[in-house]
N, C-alpha and C. Protein backbone atom coordinates (compact mmCIF):
# COMPACT_ATOMS: atom_id res chain seq x y z
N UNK A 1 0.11 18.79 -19.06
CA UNK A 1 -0.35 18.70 -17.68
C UNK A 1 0.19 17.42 -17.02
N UNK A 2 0.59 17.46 -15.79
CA UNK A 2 1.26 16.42 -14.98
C UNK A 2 -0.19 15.27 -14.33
N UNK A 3 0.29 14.15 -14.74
CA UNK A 3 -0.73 13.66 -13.36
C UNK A 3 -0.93 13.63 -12.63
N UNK A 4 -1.84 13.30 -11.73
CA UNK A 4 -2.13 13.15 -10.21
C UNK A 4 -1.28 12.04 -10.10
N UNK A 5 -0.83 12.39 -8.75
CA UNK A 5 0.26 11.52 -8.16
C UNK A 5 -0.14 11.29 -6.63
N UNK A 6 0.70 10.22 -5.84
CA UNK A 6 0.53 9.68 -4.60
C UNK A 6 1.64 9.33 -4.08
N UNK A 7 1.70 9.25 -3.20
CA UNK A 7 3.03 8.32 -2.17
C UNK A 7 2.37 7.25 -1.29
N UNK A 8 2.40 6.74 -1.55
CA UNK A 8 1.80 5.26 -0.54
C UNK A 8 3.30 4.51 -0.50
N UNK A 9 3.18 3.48 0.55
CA UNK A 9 3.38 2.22 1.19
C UNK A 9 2.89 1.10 1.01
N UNK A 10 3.11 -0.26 0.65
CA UNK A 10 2.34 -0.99 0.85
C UNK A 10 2.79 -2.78 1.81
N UNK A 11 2.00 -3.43 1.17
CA UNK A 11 3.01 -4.67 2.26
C UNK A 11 2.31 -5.48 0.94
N UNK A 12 3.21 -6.95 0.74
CA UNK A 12 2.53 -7.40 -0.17
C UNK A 12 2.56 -9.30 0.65
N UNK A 13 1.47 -9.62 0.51
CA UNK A 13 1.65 -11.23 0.92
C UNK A 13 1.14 -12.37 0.01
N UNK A 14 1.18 -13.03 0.04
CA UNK A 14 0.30 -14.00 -0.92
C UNK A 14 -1.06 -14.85 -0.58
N UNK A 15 -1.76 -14.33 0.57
CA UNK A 15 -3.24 -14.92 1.19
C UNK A 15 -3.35 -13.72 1.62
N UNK A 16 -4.95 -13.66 1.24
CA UNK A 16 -5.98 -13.11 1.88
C UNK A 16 -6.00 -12.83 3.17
N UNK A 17 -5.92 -14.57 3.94
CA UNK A 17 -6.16 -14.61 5.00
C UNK A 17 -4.91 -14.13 5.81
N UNK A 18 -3.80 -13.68 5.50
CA UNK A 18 -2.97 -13.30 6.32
C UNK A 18 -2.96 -11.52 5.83
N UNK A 19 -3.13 -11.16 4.78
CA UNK A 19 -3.73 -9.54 4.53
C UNK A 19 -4.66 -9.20 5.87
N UNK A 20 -5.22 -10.18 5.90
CA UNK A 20 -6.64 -9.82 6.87
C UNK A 20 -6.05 -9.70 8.37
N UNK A 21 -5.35 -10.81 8.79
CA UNK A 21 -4.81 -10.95 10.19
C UNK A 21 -3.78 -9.92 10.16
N UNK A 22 -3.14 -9.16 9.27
CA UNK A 22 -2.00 -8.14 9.46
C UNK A 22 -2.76 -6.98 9.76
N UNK A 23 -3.84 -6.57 8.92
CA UNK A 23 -5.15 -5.61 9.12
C UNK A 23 -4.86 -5.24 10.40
N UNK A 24 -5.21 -6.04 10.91
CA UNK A 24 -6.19 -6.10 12.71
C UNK A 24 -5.33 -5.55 13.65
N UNK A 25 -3.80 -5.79 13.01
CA UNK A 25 -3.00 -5.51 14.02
C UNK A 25 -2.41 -3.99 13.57
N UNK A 26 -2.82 -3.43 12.91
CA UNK A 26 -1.47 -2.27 12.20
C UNK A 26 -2.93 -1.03 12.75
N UNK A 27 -2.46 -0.55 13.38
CA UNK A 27 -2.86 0.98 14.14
C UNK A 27 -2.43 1.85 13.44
N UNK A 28 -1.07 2.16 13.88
CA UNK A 28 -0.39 3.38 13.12
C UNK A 28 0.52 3.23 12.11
N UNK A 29 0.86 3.96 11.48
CA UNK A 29 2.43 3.79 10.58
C UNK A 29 3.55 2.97 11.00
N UNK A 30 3.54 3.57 12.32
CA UNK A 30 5.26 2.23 12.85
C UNK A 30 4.69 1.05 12.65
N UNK A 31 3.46 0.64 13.10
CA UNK A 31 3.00 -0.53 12.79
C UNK A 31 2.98 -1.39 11.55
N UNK A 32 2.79 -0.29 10.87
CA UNK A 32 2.74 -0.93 9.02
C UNK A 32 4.01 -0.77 8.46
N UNK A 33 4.98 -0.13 8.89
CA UNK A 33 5.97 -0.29 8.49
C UNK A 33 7.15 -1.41 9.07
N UNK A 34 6.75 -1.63 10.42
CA UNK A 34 7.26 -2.67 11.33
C UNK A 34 6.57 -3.92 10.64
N UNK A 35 5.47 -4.30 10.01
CA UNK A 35 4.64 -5.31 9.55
C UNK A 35 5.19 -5.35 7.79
N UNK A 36 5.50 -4.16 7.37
CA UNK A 36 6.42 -4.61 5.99
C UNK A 36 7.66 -5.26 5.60
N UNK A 37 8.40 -4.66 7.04
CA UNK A 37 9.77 -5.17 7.03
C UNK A 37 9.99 -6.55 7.19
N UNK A 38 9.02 -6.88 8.44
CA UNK A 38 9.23 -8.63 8.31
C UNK A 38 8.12 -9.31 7.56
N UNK A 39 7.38 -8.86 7.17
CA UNK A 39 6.25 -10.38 5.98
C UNK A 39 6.33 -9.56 4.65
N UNK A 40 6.37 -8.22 4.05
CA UNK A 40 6.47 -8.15 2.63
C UNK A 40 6.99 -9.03 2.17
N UNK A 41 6.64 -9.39 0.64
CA UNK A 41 7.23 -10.02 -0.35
C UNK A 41 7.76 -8.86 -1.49
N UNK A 42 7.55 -7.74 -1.22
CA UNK A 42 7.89 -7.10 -1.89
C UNK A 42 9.53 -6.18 -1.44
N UNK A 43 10.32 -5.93 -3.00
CA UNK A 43 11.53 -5.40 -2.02
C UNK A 43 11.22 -4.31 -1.28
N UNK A 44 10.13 -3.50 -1.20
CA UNK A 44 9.87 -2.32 -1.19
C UNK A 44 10.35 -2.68 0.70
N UNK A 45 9.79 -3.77 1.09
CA UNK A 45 10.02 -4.39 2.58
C UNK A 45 10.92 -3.51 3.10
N UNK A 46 12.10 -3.53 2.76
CA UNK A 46 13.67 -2.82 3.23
C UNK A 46 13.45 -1.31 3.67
N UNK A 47 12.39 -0.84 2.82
CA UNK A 47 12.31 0.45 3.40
C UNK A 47 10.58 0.67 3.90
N UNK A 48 10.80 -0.13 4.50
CA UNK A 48 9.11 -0.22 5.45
C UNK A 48 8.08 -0.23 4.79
N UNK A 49 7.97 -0.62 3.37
CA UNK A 49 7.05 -0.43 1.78
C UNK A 49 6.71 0.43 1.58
N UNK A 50 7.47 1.58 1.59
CA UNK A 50 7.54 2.79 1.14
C UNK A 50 8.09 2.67 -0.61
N UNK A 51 7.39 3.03 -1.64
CA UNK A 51 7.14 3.10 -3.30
C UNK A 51 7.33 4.72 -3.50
N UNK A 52 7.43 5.66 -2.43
CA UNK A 52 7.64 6.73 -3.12
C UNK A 52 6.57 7.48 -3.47
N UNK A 53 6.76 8.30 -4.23
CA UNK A 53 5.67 8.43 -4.86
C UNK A 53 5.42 8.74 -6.60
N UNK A 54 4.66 8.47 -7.24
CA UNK A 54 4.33 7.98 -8.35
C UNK A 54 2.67 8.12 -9.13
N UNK A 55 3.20 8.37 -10.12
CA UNK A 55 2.01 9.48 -10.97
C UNK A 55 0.84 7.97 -11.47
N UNK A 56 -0.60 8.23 -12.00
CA UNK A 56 -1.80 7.95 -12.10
C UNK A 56 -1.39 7.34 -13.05
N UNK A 57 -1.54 5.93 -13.48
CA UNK A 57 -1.33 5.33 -14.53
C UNK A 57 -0.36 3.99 -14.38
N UNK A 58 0.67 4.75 -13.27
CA UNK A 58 1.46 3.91 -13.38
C UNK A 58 2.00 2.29 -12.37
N UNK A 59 0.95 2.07 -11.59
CA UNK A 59 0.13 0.93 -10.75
C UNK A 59 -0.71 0.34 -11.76
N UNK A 60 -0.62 -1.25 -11.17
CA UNK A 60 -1.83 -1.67 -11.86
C UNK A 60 -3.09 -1.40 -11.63
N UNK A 61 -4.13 -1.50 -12.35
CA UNK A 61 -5.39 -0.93 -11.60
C UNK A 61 -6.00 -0.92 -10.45
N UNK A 62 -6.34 -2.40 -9.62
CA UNK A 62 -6.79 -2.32 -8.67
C UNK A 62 -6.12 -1.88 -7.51
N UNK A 63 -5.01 -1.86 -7.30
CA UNK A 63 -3.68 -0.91 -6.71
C UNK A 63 -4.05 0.54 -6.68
N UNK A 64 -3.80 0.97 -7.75
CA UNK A 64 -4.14 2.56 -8.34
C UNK A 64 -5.76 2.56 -7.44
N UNK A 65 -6.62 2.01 -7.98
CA UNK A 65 -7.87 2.29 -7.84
C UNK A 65 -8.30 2.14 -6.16
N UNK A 66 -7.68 1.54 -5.30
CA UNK A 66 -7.05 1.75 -4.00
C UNK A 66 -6.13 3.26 -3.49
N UNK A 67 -5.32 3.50 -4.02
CA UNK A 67 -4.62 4.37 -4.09
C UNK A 67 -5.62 5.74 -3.80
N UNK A 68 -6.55 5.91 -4.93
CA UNK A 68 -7.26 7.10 -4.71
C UNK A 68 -8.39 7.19 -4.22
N UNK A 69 -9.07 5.72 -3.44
CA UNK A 69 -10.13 5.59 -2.49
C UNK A 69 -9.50 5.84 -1.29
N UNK A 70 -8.50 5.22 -1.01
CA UNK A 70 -8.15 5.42 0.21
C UNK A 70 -8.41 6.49 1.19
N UNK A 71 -8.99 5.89 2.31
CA UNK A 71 -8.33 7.76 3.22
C UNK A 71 -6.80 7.87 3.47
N UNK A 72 -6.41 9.51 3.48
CA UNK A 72 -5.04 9.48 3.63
C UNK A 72 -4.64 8.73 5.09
N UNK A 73 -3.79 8.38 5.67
CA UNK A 73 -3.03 7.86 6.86
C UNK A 73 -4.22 6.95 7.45
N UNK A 74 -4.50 6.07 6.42
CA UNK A 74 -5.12 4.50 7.18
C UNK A 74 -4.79 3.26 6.27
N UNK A 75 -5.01 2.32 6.67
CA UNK A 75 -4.41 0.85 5.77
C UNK A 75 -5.61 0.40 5.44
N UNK A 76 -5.11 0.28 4.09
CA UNK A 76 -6.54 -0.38 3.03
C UNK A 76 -7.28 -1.70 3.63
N UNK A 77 -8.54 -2.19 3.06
CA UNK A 77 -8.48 -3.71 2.81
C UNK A 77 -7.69 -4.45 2.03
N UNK A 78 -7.67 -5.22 2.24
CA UNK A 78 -6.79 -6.35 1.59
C UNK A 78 -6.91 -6.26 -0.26
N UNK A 79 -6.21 -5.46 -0.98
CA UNK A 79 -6.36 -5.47 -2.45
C UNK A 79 -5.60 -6.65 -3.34
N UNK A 80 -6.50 -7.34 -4.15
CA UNK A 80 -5.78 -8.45 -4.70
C UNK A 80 -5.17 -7.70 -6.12
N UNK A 81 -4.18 -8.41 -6.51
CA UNK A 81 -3.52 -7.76 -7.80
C UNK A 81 -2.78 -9.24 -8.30
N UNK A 82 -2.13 -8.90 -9.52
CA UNK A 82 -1.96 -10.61 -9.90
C UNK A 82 -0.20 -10.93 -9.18
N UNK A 83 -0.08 -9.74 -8.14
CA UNK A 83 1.18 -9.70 -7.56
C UNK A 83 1.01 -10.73 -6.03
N UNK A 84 -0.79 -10.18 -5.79
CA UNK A 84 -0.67 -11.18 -4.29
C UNK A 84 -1.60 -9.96 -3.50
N UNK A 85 -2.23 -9.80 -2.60
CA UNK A 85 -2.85 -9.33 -1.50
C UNK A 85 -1.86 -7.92 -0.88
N UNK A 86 -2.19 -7.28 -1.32
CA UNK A 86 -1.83 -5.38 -0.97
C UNK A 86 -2.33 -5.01 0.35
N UNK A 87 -1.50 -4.63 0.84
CA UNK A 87 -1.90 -3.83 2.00
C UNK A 87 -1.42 -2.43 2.27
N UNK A 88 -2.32 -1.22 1.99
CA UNK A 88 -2.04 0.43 1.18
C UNK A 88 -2.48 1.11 2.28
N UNK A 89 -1.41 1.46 2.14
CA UNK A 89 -1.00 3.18 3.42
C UNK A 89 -0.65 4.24 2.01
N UNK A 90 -1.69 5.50 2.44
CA UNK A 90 -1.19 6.62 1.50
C UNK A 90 -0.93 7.35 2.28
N UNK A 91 0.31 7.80 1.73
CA UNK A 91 0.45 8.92 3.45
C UNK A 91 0.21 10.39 2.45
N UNK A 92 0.33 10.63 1.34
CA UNK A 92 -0.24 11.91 0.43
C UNK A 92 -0.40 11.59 -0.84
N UNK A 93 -1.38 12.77 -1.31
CA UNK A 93 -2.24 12.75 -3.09
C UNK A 93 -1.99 14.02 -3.70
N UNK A 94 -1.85 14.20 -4.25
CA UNK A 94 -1.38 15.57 -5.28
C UNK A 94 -2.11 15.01 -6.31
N UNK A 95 -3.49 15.77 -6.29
CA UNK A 95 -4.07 15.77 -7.27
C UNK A 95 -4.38 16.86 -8.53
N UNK A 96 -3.03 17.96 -8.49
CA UNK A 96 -3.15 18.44 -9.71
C UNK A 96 -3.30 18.41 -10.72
């Protein structure tokens, strides 16, 4: 049996407090993807932090565990990971 899988986005920064102030401003998708390209730290940046998508297991936990709280097409709270402050757009879940 395959895992449940997702496609999210994310943005990655290194404070809280700027996870939080990016929050406030990201409405829609262009927004979060316009907000990845210039402050990610992650390469994912280049393509608006788009990760694709990728099966249950393979995120670190509190990431993952974001991943499948999320509602689909909204931006998380601010998730800490030992990478830095996440900011998670799922745009779909395939939970077969």
């Amino acid at each position: 049996m395959v895992a449940p899988s997702a496609w999210a986005s994310h943005i990655l920064v290194p404070s809280k407090s700027e996870a939080v102030q990016m929050r406030e401003k990201i409405v829609k998708l262009k927004d979060f993807q316009k907000m990845a390209r210039k402050k990610s730290t992650c390469p994912s940046s280049q393509k608006g932090g788009d990760l694709g998508w990728f099966r249950k297991g393979q995120m670190v936990p509190p990431f993952e565990e974001a991943v499948w709280k999320n509602e689909l097409s909204t931006v998380s709270a601010p998730v800490k990971t030992q990478f830095g402050y996440h900011l998670i757009w799922v745009h779909e879940r395939d939970e077969a």
